[in-house]
C-alpha atoms as a PDB file:
ATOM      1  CA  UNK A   1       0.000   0.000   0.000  1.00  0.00           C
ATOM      2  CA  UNK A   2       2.663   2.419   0.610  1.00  0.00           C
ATOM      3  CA  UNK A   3       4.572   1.439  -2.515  1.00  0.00           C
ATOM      4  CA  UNK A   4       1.499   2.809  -4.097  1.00  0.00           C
ATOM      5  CA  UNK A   5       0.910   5.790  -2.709  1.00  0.00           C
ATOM      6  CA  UNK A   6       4.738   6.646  -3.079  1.00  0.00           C
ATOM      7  CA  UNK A   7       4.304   5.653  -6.859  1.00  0.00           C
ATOM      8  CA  UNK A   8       1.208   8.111  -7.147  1.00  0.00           C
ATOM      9  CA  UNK A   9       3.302  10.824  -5.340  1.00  0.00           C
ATOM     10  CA  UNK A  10       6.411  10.170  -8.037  1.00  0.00           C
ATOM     11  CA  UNK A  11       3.465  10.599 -11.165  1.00  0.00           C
ATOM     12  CA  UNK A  12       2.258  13.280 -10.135  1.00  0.00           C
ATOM     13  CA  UNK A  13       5.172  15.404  -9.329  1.00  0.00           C
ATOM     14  CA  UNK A  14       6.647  14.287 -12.786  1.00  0.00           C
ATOM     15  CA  UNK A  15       3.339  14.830 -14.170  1.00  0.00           C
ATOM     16  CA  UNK A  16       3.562  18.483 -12.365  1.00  0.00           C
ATOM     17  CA  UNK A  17       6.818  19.094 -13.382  1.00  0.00           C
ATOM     18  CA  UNK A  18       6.675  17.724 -17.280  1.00  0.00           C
ATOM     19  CA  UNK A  19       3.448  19.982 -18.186  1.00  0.00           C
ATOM     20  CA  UNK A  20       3.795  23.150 -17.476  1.00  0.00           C
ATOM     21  CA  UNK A  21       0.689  25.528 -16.084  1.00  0.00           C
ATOM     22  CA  UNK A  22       0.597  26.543 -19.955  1.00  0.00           C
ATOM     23  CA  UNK A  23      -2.641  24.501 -21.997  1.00  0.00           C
ATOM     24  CA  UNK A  24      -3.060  26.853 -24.800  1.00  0.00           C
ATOM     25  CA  UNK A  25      -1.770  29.461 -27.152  1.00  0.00           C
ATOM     26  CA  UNK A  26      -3.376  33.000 -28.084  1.00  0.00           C
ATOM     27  CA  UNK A  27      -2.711  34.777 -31.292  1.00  0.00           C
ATOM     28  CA  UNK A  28      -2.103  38.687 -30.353  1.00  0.00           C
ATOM     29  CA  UNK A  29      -0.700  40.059 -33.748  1.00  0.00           C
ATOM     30  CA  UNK A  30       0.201  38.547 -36.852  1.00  0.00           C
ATOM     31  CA  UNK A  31       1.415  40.047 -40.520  1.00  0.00           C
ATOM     32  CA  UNK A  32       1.434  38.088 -43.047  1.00  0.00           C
ATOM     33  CA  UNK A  33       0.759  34.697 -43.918  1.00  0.00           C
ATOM     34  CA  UNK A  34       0.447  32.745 -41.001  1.00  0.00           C
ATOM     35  CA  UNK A  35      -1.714  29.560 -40.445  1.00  0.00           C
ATOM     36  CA  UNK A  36      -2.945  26.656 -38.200  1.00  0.00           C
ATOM     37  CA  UNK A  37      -3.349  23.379 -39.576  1.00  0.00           C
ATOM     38  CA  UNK A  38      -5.022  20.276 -37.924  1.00  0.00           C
ATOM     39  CA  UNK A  39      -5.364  16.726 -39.248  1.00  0.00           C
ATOM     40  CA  UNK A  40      -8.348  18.374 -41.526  1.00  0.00           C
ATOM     41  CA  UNK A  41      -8.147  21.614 -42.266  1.00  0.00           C
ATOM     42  CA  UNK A  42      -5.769  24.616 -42.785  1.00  0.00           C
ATOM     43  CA  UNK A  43      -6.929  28.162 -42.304  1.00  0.00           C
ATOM     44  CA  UNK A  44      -5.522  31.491 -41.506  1.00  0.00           C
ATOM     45  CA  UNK A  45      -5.467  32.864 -37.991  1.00  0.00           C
ATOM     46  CA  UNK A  46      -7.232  35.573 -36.705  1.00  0.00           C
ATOM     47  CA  UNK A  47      -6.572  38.169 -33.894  1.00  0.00           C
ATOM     48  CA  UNK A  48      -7.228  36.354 -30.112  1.00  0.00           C
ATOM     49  CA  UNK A  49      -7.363  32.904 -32.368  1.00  0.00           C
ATOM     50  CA  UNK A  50      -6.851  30.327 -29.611  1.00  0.00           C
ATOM     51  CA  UNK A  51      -4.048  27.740 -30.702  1.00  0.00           C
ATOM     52  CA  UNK A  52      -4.629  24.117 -29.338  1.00  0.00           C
ATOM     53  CA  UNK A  53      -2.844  21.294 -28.361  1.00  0.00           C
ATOM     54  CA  UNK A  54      -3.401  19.356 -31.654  1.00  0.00           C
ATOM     55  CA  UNK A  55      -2.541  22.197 -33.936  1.00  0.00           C
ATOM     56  CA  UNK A  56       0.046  23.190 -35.931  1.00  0.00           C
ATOM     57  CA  UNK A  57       1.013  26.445 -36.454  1.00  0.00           C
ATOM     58  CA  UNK A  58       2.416  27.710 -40.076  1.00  0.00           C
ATOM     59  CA  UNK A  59       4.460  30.960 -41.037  1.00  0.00           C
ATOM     60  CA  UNK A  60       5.397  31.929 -44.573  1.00  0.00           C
ATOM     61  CA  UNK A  61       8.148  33.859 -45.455  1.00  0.00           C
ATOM     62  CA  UNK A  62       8.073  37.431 -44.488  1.00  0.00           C
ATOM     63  CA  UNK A  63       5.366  36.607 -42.117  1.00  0.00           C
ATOM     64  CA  UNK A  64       5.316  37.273 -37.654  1.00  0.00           C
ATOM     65  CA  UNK A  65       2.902  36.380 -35.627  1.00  0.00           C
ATOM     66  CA  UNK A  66       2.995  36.824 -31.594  1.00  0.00           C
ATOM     67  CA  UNK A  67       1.291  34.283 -29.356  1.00  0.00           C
ATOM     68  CA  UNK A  68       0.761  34.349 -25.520  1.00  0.00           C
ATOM     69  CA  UNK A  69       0.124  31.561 -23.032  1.00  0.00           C
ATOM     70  CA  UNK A  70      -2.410  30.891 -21.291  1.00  0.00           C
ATOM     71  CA  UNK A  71      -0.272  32.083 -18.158  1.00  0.00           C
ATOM     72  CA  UNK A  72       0.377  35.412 -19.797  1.00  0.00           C
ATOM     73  CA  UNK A  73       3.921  34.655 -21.359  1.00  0.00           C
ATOM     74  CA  UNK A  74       4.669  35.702 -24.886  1.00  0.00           C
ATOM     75  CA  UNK A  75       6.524  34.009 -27.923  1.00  0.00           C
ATOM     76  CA  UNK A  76       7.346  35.655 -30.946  1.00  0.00           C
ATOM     77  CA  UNK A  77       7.818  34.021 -34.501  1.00  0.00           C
ATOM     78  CA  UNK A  78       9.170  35.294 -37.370  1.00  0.00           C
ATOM     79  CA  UNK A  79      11.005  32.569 -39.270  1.00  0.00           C
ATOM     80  CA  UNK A  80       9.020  30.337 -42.394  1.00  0.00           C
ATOM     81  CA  UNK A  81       8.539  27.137 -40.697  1.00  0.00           C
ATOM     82  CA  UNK A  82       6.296  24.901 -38.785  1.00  0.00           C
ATOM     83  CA  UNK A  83       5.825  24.836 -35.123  1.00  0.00           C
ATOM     84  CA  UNK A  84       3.933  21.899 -32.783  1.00  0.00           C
ATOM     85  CA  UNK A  85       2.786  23.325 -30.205  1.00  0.00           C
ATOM     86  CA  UNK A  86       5.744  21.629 -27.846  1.00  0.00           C
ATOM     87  CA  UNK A  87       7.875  23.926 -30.297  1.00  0.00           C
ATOM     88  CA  UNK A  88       5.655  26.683 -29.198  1.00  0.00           C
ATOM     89  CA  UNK A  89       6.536  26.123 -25.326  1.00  0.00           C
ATOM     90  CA  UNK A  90      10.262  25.487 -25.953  1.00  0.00           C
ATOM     91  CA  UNK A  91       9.874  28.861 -27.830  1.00  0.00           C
ATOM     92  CA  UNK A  92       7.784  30.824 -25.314  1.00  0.00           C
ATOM     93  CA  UNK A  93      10.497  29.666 -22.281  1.00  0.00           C
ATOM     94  CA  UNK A  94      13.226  30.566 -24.042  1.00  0.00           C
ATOM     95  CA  UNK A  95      11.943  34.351 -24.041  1.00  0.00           C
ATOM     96  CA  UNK A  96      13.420  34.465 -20.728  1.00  0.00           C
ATOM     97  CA  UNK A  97      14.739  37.858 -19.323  1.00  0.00           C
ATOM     98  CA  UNK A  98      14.147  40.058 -22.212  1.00  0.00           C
ATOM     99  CA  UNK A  99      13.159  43.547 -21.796  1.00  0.00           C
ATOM    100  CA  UNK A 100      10.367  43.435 -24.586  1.00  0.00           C
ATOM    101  CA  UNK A 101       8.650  40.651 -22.660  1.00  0.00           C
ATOM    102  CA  UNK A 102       8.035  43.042 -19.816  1.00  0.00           C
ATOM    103  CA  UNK A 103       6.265  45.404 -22.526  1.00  0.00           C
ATOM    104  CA  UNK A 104       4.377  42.974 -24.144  1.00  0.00           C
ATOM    105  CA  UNK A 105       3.189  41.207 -20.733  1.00  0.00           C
ATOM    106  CA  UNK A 106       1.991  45.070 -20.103  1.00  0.00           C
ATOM    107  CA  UNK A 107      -0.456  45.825 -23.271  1.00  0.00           C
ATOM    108  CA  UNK A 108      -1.695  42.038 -23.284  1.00  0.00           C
ATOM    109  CA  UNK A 109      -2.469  42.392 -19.590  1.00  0.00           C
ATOM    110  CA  UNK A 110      -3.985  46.313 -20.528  1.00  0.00           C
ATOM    111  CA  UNK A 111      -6.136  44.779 -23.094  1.00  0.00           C
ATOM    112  CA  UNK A 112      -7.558  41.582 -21.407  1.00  0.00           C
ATOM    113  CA  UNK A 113      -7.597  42.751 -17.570  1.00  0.00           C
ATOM    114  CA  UNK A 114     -11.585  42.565 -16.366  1.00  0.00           C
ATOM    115  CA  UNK A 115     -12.907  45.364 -15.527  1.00  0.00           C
ATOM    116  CA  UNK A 116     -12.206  46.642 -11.786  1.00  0.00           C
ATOM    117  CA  UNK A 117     -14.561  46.510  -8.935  1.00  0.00           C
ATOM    118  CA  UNK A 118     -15.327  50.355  -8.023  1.00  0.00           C
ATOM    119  CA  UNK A 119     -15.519  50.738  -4.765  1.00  0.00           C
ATOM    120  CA  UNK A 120     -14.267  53.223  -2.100  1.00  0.00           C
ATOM    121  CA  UNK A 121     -10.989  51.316  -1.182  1.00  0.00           C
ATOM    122  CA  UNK A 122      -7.374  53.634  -1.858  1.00  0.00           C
ATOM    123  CA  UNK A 123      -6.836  51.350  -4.610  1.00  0.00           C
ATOM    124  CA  UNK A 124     -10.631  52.117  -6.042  1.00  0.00           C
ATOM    125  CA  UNK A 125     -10.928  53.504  -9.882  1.00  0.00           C
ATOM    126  CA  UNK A 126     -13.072  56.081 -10.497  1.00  0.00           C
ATOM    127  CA  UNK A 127     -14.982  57.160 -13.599  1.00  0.00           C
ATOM    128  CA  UNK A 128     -15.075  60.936 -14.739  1.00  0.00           C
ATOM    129  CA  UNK A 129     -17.739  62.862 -15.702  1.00  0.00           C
ATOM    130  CA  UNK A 130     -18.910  62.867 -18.899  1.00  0.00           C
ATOM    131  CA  UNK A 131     -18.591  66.735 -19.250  1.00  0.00           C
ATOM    132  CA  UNK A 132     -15.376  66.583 -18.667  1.00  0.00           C
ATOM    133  CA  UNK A 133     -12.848  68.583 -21.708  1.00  0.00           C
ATOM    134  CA  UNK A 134      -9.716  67.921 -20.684  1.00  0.00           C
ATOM    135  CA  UNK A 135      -7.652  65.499 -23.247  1.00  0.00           C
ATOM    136  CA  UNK A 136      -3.748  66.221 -22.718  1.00  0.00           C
ATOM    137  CA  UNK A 137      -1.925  65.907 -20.336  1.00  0.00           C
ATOM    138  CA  UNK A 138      -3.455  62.752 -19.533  1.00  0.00           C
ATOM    139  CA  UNK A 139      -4.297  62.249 -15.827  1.00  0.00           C
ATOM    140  CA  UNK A 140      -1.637  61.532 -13.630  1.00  0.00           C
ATOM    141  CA  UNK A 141       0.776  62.276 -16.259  1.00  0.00           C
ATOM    142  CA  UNK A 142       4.647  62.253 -15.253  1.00  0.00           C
ATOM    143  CA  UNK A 143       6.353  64.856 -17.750  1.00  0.00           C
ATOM    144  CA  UNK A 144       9.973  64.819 -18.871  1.00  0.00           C
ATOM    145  CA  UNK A 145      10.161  68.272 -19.833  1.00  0.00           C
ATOM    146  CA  UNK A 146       9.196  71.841 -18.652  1.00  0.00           C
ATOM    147  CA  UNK A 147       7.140  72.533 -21.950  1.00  0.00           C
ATOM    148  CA  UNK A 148       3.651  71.296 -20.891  1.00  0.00           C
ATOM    149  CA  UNK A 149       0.873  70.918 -24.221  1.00  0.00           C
ATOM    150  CA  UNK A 150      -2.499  71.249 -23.350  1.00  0.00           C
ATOM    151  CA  UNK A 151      -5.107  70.340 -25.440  1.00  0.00           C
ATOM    152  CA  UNK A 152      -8.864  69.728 -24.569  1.00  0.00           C
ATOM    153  CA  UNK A 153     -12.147  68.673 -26.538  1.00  0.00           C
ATOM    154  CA  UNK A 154     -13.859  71.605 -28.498  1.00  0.00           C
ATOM    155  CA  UNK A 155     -17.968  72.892 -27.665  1.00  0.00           C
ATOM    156  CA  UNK A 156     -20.207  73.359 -30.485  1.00  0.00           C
ATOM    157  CA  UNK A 157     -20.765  76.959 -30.608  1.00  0.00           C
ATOM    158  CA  UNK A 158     -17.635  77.787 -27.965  1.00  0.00           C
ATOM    159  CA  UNK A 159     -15.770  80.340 -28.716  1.00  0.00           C
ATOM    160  CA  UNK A 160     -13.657  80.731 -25.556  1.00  0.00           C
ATOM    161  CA  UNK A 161     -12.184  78.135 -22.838  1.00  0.00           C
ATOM    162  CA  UNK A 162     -10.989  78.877 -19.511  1.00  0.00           C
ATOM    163  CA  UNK A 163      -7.653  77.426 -18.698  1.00  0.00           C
ATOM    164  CA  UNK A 164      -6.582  76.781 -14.986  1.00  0.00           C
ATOM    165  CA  UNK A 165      -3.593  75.707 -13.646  1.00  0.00           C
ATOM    166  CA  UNK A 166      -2.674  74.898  -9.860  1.00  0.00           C
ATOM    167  CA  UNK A 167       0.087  74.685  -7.488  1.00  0.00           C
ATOM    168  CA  UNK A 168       0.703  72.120  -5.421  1.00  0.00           C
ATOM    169  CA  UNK A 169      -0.982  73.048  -2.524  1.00  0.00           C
ATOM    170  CA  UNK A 170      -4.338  74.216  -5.071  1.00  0.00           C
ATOM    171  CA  UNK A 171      -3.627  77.628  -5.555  1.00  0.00           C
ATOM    172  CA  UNK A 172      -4.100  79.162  -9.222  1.00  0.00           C
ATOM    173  CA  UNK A 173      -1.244  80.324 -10.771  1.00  0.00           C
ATOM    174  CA  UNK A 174      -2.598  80.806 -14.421  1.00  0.00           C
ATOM    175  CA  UNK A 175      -5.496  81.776 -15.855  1.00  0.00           C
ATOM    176  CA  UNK A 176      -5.832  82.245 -19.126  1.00  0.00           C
ATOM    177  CA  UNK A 177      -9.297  82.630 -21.617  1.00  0.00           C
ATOM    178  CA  UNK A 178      -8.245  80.623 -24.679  1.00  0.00           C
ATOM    179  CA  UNK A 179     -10.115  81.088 -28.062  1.00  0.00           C
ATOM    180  CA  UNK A 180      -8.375  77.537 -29.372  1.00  0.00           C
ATOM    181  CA  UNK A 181      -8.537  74.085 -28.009  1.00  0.00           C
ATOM    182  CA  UNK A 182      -4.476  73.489 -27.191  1.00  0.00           C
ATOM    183  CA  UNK A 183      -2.472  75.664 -25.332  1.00  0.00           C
ATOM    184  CA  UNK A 184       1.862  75.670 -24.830  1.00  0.00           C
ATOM    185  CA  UNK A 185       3.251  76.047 -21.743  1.00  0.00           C
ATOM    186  CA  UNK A 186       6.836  77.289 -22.209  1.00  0.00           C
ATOM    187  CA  UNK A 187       9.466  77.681 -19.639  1.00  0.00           C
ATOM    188  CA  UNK A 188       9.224  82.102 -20.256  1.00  0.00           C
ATOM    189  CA  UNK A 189       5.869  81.556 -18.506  1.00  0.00           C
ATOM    190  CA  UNK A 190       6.861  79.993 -15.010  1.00  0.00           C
ATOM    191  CA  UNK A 191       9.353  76.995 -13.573  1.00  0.00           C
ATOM    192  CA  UNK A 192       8.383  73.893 -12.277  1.00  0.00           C
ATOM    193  CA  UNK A 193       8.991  71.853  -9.542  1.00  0.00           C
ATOM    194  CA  UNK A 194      10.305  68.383  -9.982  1.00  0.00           C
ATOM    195  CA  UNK A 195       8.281  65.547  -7.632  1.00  0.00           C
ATOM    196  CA  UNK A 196       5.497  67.993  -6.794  1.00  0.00           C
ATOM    197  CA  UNK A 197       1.970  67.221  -8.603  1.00  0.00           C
ATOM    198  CA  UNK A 198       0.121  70.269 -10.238  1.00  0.00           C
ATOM    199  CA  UNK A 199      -3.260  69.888 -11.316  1.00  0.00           C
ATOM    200  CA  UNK A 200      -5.212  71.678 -14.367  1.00  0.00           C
ATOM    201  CA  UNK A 201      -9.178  72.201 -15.511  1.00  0.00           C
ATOM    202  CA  UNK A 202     -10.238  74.023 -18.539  1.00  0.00           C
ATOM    203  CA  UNK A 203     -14.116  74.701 -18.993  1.00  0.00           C
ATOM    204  CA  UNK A 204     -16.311  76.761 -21.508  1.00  0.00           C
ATOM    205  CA  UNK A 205     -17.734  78.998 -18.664  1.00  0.00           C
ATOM    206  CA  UNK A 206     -15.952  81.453 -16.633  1.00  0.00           C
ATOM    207  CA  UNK A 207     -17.454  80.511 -13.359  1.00  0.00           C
ATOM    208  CA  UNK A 208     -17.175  76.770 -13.050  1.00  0.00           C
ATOM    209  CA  UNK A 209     -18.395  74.505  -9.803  1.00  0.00           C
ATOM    210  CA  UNK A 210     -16.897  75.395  -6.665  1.00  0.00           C
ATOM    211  CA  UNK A 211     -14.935  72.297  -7.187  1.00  0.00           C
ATOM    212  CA  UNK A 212     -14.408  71.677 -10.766  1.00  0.00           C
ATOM    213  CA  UNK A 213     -13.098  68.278 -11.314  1.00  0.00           C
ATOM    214  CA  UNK A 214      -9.078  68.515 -11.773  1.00  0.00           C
ATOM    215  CA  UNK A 215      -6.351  66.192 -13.809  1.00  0.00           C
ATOM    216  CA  UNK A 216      -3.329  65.789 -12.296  1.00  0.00           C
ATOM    217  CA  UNK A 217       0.368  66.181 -13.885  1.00  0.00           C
ATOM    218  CA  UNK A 218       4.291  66.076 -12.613  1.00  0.00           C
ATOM    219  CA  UNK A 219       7.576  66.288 -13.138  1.00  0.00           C
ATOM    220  CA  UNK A 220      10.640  63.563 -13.092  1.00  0.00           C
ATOM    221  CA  UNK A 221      13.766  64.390 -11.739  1.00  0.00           C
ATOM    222  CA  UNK A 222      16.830  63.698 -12.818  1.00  0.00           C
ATOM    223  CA  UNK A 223      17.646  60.827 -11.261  1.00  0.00           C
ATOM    224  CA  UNK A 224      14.258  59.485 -13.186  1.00  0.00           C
ATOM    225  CA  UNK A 225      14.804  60.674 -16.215  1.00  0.00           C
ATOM    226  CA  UNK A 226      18.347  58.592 -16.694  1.00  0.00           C
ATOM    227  CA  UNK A 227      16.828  55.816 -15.567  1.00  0.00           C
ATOM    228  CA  UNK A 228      14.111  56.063 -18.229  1.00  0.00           C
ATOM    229  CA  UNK A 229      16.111  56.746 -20.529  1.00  0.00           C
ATOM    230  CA  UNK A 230      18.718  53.533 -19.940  1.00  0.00           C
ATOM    231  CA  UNK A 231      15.790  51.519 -19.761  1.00  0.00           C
ATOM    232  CA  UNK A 232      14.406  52.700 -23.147  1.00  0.00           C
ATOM    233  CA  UNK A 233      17.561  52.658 -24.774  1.00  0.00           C
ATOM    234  CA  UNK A 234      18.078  48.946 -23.885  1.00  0.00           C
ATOM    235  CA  UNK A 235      14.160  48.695 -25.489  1.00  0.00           C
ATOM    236  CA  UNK A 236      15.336  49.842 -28.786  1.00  0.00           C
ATOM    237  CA  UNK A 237      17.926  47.987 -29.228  1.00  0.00           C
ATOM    238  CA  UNK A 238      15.078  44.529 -28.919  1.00  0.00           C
ATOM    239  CA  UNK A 239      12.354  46.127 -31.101  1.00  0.00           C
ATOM    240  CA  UNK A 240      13.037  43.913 -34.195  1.00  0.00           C
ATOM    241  CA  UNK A 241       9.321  43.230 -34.965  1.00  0.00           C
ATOM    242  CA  UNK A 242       7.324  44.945 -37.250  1.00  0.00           C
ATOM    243  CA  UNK A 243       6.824  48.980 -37.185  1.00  0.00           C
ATOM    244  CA  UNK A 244       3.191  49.015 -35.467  1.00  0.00           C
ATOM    245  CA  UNK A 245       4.318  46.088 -33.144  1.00  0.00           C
ATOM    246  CA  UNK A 246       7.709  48.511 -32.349  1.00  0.00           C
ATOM    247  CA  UNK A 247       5.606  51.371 -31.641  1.00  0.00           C
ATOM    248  CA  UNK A 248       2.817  49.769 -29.218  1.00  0.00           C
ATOM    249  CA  UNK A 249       5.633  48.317 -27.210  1.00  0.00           C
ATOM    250  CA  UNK A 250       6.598  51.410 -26.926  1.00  0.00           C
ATOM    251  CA  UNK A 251       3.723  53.020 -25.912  1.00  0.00           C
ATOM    252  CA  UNK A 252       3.357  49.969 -23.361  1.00  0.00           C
ATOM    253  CA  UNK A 253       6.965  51.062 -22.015  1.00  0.00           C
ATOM    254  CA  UNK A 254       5.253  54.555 -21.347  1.00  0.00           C
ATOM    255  CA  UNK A 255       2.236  53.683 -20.048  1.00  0.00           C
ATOM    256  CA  UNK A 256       3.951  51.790 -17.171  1.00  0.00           C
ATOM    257  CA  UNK A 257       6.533  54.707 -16.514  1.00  0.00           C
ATOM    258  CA  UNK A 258       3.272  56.872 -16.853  1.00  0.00           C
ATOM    259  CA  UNK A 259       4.677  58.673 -19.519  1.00  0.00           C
ATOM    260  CA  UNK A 260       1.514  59.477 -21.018  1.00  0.00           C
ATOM    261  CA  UNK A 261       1.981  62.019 -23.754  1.00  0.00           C
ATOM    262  CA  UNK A 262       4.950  59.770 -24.893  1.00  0.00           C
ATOM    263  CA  UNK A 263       2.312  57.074 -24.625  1.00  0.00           C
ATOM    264  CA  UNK A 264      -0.403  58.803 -26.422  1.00  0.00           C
ATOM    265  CA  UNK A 265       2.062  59.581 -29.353  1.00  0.00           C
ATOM    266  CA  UNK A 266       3.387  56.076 -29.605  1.00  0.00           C
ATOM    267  CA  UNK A 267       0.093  54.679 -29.873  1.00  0.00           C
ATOM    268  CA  UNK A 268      -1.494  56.721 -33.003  1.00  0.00           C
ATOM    269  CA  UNK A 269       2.029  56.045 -34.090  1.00  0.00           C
ATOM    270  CA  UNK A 270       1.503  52.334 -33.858  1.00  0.00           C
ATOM    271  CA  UNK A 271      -1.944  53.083 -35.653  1.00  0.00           C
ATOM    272  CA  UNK A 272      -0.830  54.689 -38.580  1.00  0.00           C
ATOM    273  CA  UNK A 273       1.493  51.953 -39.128  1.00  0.00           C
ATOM    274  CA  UNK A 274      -1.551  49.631 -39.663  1.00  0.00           C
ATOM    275  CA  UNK A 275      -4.676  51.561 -40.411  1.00  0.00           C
ATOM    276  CA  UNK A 276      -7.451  48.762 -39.539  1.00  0.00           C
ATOM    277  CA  UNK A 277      -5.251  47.084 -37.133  1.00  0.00           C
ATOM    278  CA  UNK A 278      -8.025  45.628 -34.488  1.00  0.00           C
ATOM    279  CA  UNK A 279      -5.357  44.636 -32.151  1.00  0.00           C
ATOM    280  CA  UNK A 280      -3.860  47.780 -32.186  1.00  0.00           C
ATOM    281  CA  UNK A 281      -7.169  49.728 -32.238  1.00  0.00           C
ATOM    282  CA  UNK A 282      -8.199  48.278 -28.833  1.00  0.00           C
ATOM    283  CA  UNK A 283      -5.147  48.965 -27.290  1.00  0.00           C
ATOM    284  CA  UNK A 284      -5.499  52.875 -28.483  1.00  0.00           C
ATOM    285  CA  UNK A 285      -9.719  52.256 -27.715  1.00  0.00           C
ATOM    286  CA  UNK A 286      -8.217  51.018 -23.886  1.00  0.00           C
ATOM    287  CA  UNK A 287      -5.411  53.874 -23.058  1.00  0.00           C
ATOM    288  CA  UNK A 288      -8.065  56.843 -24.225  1.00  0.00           C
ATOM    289  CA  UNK A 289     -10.932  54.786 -21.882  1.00  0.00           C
ATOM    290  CA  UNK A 290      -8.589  54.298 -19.323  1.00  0.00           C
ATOM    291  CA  UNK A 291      -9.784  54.956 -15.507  1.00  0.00           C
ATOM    292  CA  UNK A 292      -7.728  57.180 -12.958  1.00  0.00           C
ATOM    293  CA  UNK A 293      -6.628  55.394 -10.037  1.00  0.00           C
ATOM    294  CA  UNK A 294      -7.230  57.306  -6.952  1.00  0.00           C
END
């Protein structure tokens, strides 16, 4: 009897330790010609195609496609060939340590996340109003320079906007009636402080709510910026994948550094370099929808 349950022990650790957590594959971008093929059928994949066990996955030449586990690790493929789907996990742990795998891990998480619980926890996300102008700087924005472009959704039949800008400690320090919908801060007009958060409104009255709903902005340090910029140096050097695929990992390396007007950039960037890209419009679709943690 205890051989037995020693010999169940043994499978199942070997059983444990010979199948990873992984069961299934996800396409997340492809160009190209890329295809799954089962004992009956061959057919070209399709965005958030899931890739089983008993499939076969096909790339012609000139052709990527990038795949993530079921546990949220991604494998890129850009060589003609065909891959089992023990190829595929070979693959997928040999990504290791690289730095793109930290950006990619970032959008697919950004894209498939559920939605949060509100609630009135310090973690709790909050939705804005819907009257709400403001566009750029993007709430909770960390800047990396002292020019600051705002920009803000236009009113039918508006012909002026009040801009307001605060200190840290909520005092005004600008106010400006705008007849456009961007305004430049330049360095001429004031310095900042590094570390300390500022805040901003703009409305199409002059005499908003007592308490006009505010987004938030601030500025890195030195000590941040080099480290950014190491980091995003050492990103370049990996972005070997398409030019749409380059620029939404970087716009995923932004979004975590909250970098937003970086972000914002690399994003239409990333859609411009393949108009009609669904992948890539959610991810845009996502950052512009995306909820201010409080």
């Amino acid at each position: 009897m205890k051989k037995i349950f020693f010999t169940g022990i043994f499978i199942l650790l070997l059983y444990g330790i010979s199948f990873p957590q992984c069961n299934c594959f996800r396409v997340f971008h492809y160009s190209g010609k890329v295809y799954t093929s089962s004992p009956n059928k061959k057919k070209l994949v399709v965005p958030d195609q899931v890739i089983k066990r008993e499939e076969i996955l096909f790339l012609e030449t000139g052709s990527q496609v990038i795949l993530f586990d079921s546990t949220g690790n991604p494998v890129v493929l850009y060589q003609k060939g065909n891959y089992t789907f023990s190829r595929l996990q070979t693959l997928c742990s040999e990504f290791g340590n690289a730095i793109t795998k930290k950006y990619f891990q970032f959008i697919w998480s950004r894209m498939t996340e559920e939605k949060k619980k509100e609630g009135n926890t310090i973690n709790a996300s909050v939705t804005r109003g819907k009257k709400l102008l403001m566009m750029l700087p993007v709430d909770s924005t960390l800047l990396v320079t002292d020019k600051v472009y705002f920009q803000w959704k236009p009113v039918p039949g508006s012909k002026k906007y009040y801009l307001t800008i605060l200190d840290p400690s909520g005092k005004a320090i600008f106010d400006k009636t705008v007849a456009d919908t961007t305004f430049l801060w330049i360095p001429e007009f004031g310095k900042w402080v590094s570390g300390k958060m500022y805040y901003w409104y703009v409305t199409d009255i002059p005499y908003p709510t007592a308490d006009p709903e505010k987004y938030s902005f601030s500025f890195a340090d030195n000590k941040q910026n080099e480290s950014y910029l190491t980091e995003l140096n050492e990103l370049r050097k990996q972005l070997h994948y398409t030019p749409a695929v380059n620029f939404l990992l970087l716009a995923g390396f932004f979004e975590q550094k909250r970098l937003f007007r970086e972000a914002y950039i690399s994003f239409h960037e990333a859609l411009s370099a393949s108009p009609g890209d669904t992948v890539i419009q959610k991810a845009v679709n996502n950052f512009m929808k995306r909820k201010v943690v409080r």
